[in-house]
C-alpha atoms as a PDB file:
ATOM      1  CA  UNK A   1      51.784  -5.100 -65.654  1.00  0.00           C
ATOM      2  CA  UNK A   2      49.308  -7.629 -66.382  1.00  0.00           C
ATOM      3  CA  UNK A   3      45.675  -7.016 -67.368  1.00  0.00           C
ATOM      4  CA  UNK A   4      43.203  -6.581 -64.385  1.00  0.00           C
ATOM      5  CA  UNK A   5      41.219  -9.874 -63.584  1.00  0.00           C
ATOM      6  CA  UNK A   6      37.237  -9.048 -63.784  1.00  0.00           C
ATOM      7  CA  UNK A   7      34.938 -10.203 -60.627  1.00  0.00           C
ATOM      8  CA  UNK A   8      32.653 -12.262 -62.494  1.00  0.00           C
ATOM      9  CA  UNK A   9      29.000 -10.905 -62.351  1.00  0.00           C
ATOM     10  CA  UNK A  10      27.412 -13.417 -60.414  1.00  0.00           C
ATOM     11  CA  UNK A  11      30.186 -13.843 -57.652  1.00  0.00           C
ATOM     12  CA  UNK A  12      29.836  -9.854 -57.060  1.00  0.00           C
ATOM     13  CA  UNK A  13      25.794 -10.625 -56.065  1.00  0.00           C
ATOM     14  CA  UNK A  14      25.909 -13.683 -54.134  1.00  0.00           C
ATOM     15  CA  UNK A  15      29.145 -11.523 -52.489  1.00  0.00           C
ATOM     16  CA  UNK A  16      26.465  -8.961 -51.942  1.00  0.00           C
ATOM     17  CA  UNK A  17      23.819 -11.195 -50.822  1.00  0.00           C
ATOM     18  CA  UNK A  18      25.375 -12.796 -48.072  1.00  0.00           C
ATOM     19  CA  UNK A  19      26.935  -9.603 -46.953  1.00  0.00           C
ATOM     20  CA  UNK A  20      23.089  -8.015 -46.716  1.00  0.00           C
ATOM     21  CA  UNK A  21      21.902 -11.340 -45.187  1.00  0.00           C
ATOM     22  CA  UNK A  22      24.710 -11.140 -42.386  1.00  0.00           C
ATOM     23  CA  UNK A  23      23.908  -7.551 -41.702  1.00  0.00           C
ATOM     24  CA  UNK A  24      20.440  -8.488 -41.237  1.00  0.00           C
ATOM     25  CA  UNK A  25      21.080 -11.628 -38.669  1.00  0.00           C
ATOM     26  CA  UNK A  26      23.283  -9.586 -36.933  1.00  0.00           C
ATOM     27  CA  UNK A  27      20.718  -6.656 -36.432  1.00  0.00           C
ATOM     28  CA  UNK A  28      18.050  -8.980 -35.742  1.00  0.00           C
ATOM     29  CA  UNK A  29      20.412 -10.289 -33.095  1.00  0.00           C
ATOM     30  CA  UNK A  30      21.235  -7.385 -31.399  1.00  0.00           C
ATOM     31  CA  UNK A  31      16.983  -6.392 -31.642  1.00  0.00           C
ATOM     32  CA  UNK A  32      16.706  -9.818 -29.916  1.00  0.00           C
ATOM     33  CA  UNK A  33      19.543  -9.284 -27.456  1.00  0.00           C
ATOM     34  CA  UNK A  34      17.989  -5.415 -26.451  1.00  0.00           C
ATOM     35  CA  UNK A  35      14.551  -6.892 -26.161  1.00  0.00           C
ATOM     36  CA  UNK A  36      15.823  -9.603 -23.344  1.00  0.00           C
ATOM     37  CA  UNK A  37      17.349  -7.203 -21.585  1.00  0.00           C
ATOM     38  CA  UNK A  38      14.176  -5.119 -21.114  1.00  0.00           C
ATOM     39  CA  UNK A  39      12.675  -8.219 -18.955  1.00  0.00           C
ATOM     40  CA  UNK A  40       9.687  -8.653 -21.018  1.00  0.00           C
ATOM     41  CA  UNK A  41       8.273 -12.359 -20.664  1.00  0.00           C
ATOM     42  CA  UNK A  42       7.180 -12.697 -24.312  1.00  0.00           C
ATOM     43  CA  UNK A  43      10.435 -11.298 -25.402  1.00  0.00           C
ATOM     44  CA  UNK A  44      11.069 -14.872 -26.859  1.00  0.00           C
ATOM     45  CA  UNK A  45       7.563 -14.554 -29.013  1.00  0.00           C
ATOM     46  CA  UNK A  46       8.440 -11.044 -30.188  1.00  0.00           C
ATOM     47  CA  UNK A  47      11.147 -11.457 -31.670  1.00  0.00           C
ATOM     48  CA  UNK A  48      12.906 -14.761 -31.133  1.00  0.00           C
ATOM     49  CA  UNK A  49      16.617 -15.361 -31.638  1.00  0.00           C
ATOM     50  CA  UNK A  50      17.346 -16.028 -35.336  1.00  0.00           C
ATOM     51  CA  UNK A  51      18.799 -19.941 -34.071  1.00  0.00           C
ATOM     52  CA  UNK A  52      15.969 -20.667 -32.066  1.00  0.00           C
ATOM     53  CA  UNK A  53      13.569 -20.367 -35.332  1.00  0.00           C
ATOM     54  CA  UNK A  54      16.119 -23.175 -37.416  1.00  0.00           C
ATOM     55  CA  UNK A  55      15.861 -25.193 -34.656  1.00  0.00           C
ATOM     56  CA  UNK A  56      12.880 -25.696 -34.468  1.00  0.00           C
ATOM     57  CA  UNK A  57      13.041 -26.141 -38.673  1.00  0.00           C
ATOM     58  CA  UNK A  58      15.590 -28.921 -38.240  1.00  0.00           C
ATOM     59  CA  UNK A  59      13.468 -30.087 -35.571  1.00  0.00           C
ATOM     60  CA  UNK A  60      10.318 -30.713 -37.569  1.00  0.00           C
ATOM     61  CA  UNK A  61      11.537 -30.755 -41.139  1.00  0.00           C
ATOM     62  CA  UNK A  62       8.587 -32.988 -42.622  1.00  0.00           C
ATOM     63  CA  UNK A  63       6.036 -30.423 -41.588  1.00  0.00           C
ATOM     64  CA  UNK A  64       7.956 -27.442 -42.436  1.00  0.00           C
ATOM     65  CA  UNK A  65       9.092 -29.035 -46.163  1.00  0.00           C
ATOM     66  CA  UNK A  66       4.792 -30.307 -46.402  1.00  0.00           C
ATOM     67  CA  UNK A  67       3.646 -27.014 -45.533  1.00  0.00           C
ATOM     68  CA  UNK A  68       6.006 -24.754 -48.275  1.00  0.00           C
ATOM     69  CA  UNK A  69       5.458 -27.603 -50.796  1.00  0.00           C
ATOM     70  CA  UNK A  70       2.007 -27.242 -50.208  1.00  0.00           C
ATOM     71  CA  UNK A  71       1.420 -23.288 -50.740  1.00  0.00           C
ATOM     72  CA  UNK A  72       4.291 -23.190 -52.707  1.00  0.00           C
ATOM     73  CA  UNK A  73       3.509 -25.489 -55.977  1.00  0.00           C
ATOM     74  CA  UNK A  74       0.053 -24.273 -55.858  1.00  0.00           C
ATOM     75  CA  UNK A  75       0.970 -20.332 -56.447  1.00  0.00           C
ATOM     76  CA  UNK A  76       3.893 -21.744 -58.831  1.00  0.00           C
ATOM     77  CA  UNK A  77       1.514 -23.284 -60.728  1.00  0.00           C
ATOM     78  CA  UNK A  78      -1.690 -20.553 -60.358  1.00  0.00           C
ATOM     79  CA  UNK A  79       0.765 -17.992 -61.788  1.00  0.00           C
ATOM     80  CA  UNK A  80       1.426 -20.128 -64.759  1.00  0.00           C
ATOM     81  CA  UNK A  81      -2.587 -20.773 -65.275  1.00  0.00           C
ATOM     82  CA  UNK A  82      -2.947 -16.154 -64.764  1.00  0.00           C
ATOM     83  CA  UNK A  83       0.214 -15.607 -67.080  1.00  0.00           C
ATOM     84  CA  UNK A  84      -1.512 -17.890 -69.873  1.00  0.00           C
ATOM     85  CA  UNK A  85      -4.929 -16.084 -69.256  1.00  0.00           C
ATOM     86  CA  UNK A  86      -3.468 -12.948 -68.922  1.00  0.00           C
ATOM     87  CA  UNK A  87      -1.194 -13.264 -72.187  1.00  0.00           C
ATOM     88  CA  UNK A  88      -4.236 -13.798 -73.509  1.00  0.00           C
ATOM     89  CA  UNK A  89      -6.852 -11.518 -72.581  1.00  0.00           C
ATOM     90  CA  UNK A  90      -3.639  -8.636 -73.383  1.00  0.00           C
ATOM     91  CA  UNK A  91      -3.353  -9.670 -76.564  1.00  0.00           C
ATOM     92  CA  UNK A  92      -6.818  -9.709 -77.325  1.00  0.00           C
ATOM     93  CA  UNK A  93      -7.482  -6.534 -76.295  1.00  0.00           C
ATOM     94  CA  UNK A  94      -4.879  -4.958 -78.163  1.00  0.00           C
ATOM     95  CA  UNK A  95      -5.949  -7.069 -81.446  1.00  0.00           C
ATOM     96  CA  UNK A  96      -9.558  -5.401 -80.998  1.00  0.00           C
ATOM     97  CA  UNK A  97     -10.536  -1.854 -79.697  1.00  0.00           C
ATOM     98  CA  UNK A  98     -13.612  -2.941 -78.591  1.00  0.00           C
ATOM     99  CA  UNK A  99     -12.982  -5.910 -76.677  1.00  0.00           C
ATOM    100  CA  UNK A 100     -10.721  -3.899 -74.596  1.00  0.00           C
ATOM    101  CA  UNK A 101     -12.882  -0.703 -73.707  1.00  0.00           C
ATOM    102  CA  UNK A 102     -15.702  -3.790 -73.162  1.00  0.00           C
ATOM    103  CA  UNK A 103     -13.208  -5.901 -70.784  1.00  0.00           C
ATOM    104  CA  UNK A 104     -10.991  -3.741 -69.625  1.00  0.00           C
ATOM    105  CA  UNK A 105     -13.093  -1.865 -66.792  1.00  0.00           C
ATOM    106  CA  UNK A 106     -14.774  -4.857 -65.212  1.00  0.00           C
ATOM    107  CA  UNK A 107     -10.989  -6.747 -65.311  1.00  0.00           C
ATOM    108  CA  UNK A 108     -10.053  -3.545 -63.163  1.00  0.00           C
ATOM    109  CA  UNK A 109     -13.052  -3.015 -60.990  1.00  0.00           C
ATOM    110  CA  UNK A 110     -12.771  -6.543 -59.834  1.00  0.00           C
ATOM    111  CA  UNK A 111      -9.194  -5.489 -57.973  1.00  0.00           C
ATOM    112  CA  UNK A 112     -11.841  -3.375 -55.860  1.00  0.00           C
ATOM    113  CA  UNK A 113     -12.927  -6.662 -54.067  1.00  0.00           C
ATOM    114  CA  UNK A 114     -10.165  -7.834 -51.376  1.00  0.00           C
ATOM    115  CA  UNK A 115      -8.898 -10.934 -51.593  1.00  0.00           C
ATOM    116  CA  UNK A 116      -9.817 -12.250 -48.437  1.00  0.00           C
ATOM    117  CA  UNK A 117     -13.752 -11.830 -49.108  1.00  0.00           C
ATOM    118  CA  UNK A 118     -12.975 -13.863 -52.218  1.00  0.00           C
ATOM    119  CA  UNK A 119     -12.005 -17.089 -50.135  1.00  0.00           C
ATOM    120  CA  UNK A 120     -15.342 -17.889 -48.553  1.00  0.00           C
ATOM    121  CA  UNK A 121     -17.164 -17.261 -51.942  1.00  0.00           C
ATOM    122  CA  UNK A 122     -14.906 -19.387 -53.809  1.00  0.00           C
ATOM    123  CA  UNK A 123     -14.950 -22.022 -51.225  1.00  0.00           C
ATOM    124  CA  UNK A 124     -18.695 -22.136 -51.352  1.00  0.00           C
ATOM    125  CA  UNK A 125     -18.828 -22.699 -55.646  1.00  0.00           C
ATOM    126  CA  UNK A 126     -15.250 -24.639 -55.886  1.00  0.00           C
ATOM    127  CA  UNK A 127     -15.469 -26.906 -52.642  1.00  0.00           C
ATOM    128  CA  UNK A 128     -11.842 -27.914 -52.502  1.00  0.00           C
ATOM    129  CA  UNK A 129      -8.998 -25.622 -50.457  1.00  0.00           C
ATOM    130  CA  UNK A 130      -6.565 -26.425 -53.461  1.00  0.00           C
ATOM    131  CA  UNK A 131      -8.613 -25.296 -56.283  1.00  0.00           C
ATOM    132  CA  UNK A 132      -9.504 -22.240 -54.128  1.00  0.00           C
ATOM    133  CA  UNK A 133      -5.741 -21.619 -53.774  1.00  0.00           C
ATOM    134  CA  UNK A 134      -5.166 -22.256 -57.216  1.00  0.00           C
ATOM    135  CA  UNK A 135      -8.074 -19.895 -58.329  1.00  0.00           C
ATOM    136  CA  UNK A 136      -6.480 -16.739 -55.673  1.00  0.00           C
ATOM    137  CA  UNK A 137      -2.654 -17.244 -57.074  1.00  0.00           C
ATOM    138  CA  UNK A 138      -4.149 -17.461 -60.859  1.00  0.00           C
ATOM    139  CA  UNK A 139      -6.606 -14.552 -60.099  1.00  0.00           C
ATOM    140  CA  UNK A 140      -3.908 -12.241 -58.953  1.00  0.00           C
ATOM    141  CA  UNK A 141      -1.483 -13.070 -61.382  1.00  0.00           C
ATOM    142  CA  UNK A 142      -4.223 -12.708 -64.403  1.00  0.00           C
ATOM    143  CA  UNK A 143      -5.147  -9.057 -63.262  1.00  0.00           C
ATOM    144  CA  UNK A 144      -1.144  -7.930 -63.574  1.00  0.00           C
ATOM    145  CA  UNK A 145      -0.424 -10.106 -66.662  1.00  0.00           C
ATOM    146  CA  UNK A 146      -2.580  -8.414 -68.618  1.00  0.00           C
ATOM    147  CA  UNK A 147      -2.680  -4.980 -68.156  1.00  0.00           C
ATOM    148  CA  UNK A 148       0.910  -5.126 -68.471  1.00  0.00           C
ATOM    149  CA  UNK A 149       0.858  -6.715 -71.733  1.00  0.00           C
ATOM    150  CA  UNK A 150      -1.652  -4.752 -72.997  1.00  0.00           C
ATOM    151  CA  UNK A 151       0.221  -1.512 -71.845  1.00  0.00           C
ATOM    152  CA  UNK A 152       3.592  -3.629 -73.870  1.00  0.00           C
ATOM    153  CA  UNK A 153       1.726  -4.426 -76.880  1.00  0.00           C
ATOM    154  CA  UNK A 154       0.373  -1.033 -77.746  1.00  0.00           C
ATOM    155  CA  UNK A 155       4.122   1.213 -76.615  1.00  0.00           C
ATOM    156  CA  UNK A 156       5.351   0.083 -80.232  1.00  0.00           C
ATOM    157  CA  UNK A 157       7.140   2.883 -81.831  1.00  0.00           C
ATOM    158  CA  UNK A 158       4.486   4.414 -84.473  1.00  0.00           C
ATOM    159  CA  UNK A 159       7.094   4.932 -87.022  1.00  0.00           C
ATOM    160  CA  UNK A 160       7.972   1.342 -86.759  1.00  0.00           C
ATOM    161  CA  UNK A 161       4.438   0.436 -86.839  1.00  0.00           C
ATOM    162  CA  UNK A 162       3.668   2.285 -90.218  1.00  0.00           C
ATOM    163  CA  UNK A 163       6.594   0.412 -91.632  1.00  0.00           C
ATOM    164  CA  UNK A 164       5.381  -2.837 -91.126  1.00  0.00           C
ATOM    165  CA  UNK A 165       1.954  -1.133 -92.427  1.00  0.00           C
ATOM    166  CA  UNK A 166       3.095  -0.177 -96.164  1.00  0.00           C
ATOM    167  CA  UNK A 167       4.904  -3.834 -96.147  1.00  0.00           C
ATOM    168  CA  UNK A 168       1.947  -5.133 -96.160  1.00  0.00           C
ATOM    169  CA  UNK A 169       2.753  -7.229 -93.215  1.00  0.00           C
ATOM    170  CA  UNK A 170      -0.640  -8.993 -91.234  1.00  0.00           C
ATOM    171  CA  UNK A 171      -1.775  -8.579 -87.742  1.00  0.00           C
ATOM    172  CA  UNK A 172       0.042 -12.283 -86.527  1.00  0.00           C
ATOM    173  CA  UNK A 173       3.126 -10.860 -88.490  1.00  0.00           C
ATOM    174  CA  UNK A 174       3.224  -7.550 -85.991  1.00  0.00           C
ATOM    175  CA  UNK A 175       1.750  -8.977 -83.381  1.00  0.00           C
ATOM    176  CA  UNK A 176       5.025 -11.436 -83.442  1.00  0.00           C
ATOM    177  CA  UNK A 177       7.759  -9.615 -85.312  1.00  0.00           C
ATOM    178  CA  UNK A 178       7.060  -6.192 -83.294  1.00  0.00           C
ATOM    179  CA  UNK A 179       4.629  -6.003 -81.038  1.00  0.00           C
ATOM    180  CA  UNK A 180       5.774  -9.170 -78.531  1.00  0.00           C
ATOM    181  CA  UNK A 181       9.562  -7.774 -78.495  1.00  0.00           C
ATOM    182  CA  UNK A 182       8.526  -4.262 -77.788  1.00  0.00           C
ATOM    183  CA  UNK A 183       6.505  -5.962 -74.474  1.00  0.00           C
ATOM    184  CA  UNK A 184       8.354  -7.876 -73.360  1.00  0.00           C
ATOM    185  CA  UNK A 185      10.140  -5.225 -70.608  1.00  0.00           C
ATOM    186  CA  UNK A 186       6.981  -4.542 -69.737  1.00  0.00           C
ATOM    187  CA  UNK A 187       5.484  -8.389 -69.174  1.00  0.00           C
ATOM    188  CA  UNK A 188       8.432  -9.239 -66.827  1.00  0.00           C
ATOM    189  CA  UNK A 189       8.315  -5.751 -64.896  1.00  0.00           C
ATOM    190  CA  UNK A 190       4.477  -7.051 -64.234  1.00  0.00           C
ATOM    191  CA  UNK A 191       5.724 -10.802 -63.798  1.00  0.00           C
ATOM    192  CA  UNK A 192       8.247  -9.585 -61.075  1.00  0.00           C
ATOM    193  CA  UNK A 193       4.993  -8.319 -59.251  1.00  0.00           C
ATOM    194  CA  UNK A 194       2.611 -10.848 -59.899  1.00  0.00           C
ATOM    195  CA  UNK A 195       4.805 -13.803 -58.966  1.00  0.00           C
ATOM    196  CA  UNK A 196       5.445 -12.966 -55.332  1.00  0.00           C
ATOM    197  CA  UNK A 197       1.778 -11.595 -54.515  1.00  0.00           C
ATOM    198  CA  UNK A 198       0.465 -15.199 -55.908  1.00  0.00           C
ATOM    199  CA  UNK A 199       2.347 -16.723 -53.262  1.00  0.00           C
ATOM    200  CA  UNK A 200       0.226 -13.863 -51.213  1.00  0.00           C
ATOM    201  CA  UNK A 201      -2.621 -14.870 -52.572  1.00  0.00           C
ATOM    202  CA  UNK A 202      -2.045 -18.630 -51.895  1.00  0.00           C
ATOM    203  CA  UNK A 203      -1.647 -17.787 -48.438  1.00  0.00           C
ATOM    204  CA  UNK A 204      -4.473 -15.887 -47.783  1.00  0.00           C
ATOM    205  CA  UNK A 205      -6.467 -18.909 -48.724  1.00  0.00           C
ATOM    206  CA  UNK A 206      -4.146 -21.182 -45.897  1.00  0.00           C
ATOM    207  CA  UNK A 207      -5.361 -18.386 -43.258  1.00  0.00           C
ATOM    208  CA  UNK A 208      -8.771 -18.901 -43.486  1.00  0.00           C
ATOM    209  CA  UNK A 209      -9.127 -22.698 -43.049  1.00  0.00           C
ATOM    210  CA  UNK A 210      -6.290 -24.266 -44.743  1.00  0.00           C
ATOM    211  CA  UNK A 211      -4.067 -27.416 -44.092  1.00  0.00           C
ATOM    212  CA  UNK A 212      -0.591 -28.579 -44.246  1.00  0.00           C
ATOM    213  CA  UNK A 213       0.503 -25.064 -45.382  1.00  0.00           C
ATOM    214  CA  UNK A 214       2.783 -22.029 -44.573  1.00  0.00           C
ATOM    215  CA  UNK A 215      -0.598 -20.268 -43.441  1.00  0.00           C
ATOM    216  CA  UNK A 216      -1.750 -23.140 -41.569  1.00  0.00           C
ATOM    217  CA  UNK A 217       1.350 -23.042 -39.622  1.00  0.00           C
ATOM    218  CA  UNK A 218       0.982 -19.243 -39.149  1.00  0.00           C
ATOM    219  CA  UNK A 219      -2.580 -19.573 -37.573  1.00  0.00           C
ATOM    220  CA  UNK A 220      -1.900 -22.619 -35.829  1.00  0.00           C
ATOM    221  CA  UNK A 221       1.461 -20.928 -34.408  1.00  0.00           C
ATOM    222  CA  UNK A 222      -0.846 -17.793 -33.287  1.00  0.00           C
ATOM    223  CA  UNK A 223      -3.712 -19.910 -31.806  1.00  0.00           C
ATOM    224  CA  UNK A 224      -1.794 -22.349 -29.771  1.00  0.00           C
ATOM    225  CA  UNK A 225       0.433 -19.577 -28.179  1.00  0.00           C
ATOM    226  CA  UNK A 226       3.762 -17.994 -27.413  1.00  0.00           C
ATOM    227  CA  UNK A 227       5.868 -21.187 -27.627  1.00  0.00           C
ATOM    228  CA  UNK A 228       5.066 -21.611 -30.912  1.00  0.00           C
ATOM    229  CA  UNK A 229       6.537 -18.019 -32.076  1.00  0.00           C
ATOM    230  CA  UNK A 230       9.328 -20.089 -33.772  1.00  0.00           C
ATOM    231  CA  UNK A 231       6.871 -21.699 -35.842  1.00  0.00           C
ATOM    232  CA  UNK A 232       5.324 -18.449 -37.139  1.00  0.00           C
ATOM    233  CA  UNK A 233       8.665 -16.474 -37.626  1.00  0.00           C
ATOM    234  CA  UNK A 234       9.586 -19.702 -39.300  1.00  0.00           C
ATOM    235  CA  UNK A 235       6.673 -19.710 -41.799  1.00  0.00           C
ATOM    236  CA  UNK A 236       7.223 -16.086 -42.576  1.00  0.00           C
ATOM    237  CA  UNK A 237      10.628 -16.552 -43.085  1.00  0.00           C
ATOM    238  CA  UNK A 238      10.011 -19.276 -45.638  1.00  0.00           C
ATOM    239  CA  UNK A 239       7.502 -17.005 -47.007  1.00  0.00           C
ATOM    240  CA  UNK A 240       9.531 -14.255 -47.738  1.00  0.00           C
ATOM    241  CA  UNK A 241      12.459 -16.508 -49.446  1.00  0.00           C
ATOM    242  CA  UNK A 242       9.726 -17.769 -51.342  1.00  0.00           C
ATOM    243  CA  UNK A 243       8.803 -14.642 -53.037  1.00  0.00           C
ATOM    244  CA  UNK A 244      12.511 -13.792 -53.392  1.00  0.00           C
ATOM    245  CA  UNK A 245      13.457 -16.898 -55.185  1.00  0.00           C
ATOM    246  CA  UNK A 246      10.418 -16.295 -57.485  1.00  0.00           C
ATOM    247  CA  UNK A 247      11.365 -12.728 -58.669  1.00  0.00           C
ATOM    248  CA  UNK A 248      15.024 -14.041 -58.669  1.00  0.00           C
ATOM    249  CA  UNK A 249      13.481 -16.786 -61.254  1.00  0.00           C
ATOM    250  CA  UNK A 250      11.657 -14.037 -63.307  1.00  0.00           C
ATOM    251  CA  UNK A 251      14.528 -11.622 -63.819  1.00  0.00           C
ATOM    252  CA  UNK A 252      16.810 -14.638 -64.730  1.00  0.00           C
ATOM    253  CA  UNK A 253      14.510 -15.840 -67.485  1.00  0.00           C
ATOM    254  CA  UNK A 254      14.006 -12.151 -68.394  1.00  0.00           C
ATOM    255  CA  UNK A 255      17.677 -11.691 -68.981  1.00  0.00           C
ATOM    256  CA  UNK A 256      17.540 -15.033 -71.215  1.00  0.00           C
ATOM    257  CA  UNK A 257      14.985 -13.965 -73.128  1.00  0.00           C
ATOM    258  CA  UNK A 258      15.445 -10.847 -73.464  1.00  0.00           C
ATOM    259  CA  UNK A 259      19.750 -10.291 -73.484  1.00  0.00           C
ATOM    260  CA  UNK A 260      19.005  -7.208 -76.000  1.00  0.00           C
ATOM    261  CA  UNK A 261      17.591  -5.123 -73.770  1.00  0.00           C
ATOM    262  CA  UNK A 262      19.995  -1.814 -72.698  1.00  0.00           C
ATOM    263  CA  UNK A 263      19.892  -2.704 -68.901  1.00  0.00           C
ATOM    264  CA  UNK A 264      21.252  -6.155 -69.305  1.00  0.00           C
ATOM    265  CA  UNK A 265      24.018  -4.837 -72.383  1.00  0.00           C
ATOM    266  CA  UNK A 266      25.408  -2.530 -69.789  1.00  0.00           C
ATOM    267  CA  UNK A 267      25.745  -5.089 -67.111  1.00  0.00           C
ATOM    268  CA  UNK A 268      27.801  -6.946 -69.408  1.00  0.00           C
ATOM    269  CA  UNK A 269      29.500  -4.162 -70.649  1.00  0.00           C
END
C-alpha cells in the first residue's frame, strides 16, 4: 500500500475559500430571490442580485479600477508612513521609562476623538484630499503600531533578559538580538488590525468630500438614487476584498518572517 499523498497547504485554503465564497453567493441569492418575492419596489436597491453588481463593474471598469486605485494606494502607503512612526515611537518608549509614561497617555487619549471630526480639521491645515487621506490611514495605523510594539518589546522573558545583562550585552544588542524577535507576534497581531481599518480610515476621508474614490462612489451612489445601488454594493464589495487581501498580505509576510513561531511549525507539521 503506498504512502498517503498530502493536500498541499495552500490548495486546502483556496479549496476552502471558494467553498465559503459560493456559500455566500448562494445565500445572498436566495436573500435576493425572497426579497423579490415580497413585491417591494426597492427590492433591487436593498439587496441587488450578486450579477447585477459585476455588471455594472464590467460596465464601467475605468471608474471602478480609478476609484480603488485611488483609496487604495493611499491607505497602502499611509500604513507604511504609521508602521515606520509607530516602530518608532514603540521602541522609544520601551528604550526610556519616561518617554513612555510622558507619551503614552496623550498617544491614547487622542483615539477618544472620532475619525470623522478629524477630516474637516485636517482639511482646513493640510488643504489637499490626498494628504488628508494619507494623514487618516497613517494616523490609525500609528496608534496600533505602537502600542503593540511596545506591549512586544517589553513581554521578553526576564530570565532571558538577565542573561543578556551579566554578558554585558548593550541596549542596540537586546533591543535586536531579543527584544525585536520576542515582538514580533505581537507587531503582526496589531498589523493584521491596523491594515484593514487604514483602508477605513482612507475612506472616511472619500465620504466627506472626496473624488475618484471607493467613498466617492458610495456617496455619489446614495445621493443620485436607487439605480445606482449596484454602484454602492459594488464599492463595498471592493472595500471589503480590500481589507481581506491586506490582512492576507500581513499574515503571509508574518509567516516569512517569522517561520519559528509554534503556530506556523504546527501547520507544517
Amino acid at each position: 500500500m503506498g504512502a498517503e499523498r498530502r493536500v498541499p497547504g495552500w490548495a486546502v485554503g483556496v479549496g476552502q475559500t471558494v467553498i465559503v465564497i459560493g456559500a455566500i453567493v448562494a445565500v445572498w441569492y436566495l436573500g435576493a430571490f425572497l426579497l423579490q418575492l415580497t413585491g417591494d419596489r426597492l427590492a433591487d436597491s436593498k439587496l441587488p442580485f450578486p450579477h447585477l453588481i459585476v455588471d455594472r463593474v464590467l460596465t464601467y471598469p475605468g471608474t471602478i479600477i480609478e476609484a480603488t486605485w485611488a483609496t487604495g494606494s493611499r491607505a497602502v502607503l499611509g500604513f507604511f508612513i504609521g508602521l515606520a512612526i509607530g516602530l518608532l515611537f514603540g521602541v522609544l518608549m520601551v528604550q526610556a521609562r519616561w518617554l513612555e509614561v510622558s507619551i503614552l497617555p496623550y498617544v491614547l487619549a487622542s483615539q477618544m476623538i472620532p475619525l470623522i471630526a478629524l477630516v474637516p480639521i485636517m482639511r482646513a491645515i493640510l488643504g489637499n484630499p490626498e494628504l488628508v487621506r494619507l494623514y487618516l490611514a497613517a494616523y490609525v495605523t500609528f496608534f496600533i503600531v505602537s502600542v503593540a510594539v511596545l506591549r512586544g518589546l517589553k513581554s521578553v522573558n526576564r530570565d532571558s533578559l538577565e542573561l543578556m545583562e551579566s554578558l554585558n550585552a548593550g541596549r542596540m544588542t537586546v533591543l535586536r538580538m531579543l527584544r525585536l524577535p520576542s515582538a514580533v507576534p505581537y507587531i503582526f497581531s496589531g498589523l493584521r488590525i491596523a491594515a484593514p481599518l487604514s483602508l477605513v480610515g482612507a475612506i472616511i476621508v472619500d465620504l466627506t468630500g472626496g473624488q475618484n474614490s471607493l467613498g466617492y462612489l458610495m456617496v455619489a451612489a446614495v445621493a443620485i438614487g436607487p439605480s445606482q445601488a449596484p454602484f454602492l454594493w459594488a464599492a463595498l464589495l471592493i472595500s471589503l476584498t480590500l481589507g481581506l487581501v491586506f490582512v492576507r498580505i500581513v499574515g503571509a509576510v508574518e509567516r516569512r518572517i517569522s517561520p519559528w513561531q509554534p503556530a506556523f511549525r504546527e501547520a507544517v507539521d
